[in-house]
Protein backbone atom coordinates (compact mmCIF):
# COMPACT_ATOMS: atom_id res chain seq x y z
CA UNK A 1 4.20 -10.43 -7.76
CA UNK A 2 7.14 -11.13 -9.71
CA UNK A 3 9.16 -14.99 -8.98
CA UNK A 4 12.17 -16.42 -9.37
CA UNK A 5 12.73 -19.95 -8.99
CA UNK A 6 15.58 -20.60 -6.05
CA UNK A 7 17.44 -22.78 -8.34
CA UNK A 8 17.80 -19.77 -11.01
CA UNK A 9 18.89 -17.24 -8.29
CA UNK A 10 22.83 -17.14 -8.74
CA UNK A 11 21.88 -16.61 -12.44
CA UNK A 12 19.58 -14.02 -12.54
CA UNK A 13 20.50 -12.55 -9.31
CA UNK A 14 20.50 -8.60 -11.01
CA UNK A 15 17.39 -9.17 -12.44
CA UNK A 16 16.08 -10.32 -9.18
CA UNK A 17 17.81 -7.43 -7.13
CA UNK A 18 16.01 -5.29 -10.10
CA UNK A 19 12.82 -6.72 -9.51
CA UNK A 20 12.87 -6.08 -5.73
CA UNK A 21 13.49 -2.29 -6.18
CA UNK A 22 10.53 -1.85 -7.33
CA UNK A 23 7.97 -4.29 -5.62
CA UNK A 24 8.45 -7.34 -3.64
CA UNK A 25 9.46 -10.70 -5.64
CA UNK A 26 8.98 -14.29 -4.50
CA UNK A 27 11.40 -17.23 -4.61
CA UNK A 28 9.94 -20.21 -4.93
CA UNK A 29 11.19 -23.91 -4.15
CA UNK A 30 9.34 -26.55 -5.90
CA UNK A 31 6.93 -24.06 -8.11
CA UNK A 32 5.81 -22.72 -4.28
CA UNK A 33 6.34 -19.63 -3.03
CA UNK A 34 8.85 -19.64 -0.32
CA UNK A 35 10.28 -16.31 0.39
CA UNK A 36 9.98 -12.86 -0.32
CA UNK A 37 12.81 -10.51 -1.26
CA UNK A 38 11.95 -6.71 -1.02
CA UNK A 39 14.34 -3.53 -0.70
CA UNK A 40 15.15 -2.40 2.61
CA UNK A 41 13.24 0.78 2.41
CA UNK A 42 9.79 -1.11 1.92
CA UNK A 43 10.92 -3.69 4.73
CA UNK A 44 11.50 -0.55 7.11
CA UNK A 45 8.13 0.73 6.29
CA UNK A 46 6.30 -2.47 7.05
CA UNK A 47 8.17 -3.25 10.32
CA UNK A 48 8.34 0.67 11.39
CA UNK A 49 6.64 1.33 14.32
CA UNK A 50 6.38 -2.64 15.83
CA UNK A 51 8.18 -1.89 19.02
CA UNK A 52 5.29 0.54 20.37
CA UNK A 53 2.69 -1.17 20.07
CA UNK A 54 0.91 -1.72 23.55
CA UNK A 55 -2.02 -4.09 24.55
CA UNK A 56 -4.69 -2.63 26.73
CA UNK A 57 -7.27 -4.30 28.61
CA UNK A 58 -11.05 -2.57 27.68
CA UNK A 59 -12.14 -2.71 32.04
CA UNK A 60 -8.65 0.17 32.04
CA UNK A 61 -10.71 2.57 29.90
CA UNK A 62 -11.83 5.67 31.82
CA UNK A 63 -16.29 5.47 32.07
CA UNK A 64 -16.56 8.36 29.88
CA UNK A 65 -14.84 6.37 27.06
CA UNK A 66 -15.93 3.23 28.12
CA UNK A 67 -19.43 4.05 27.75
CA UNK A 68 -19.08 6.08 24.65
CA UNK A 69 -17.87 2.48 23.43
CA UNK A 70 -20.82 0.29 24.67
CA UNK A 71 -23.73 3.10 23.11
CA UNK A 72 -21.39 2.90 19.50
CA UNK A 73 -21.45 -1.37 19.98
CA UNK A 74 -24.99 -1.11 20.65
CA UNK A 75 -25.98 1.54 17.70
CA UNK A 76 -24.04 -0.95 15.49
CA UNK A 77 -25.77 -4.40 16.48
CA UNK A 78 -29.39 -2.47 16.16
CA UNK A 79 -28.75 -0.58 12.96
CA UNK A 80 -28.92 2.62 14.27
């Protein structure tokens, strides 16, 4: 990953804005990476989809799929 010290950004801001278009780049603060600058496009892909994700508890399963589950769990742990 590309990086760009924070106290360079105002100088090399197009080459950082460059940078980003084509992968992620890092600005760092005291040699460390600190933030990440990426285009928008790649930022919409990673954060697509966050709003839907849904937690379900494993006792809500229906039998059939619950014990289809346990005999997969069980085939694992024995090496089957």
């Amino acid at each position: 990953m590309k990086q760009f010290a924070a106290g360079d950004l105002t100088r090399n801001t197009g080459d950082l804005f460059e940078a980003a278009t084509v992968a992620p780049v890092a600005i760092t603060k005291h040699r460390k990476p600190r933030f990440v600058v990426m285009s928008m496009e790649r930022f919409e892909a990673l954060t697509k989809g966050r709003g839907a994700q849904v937690a379900l508890d494993v006792s809500d399963m229906p039998d059939d799929l619950g014990n289809l589950l346990d005999k997969g769990l069980e085939d694992h742990f024995r090496g089957r």
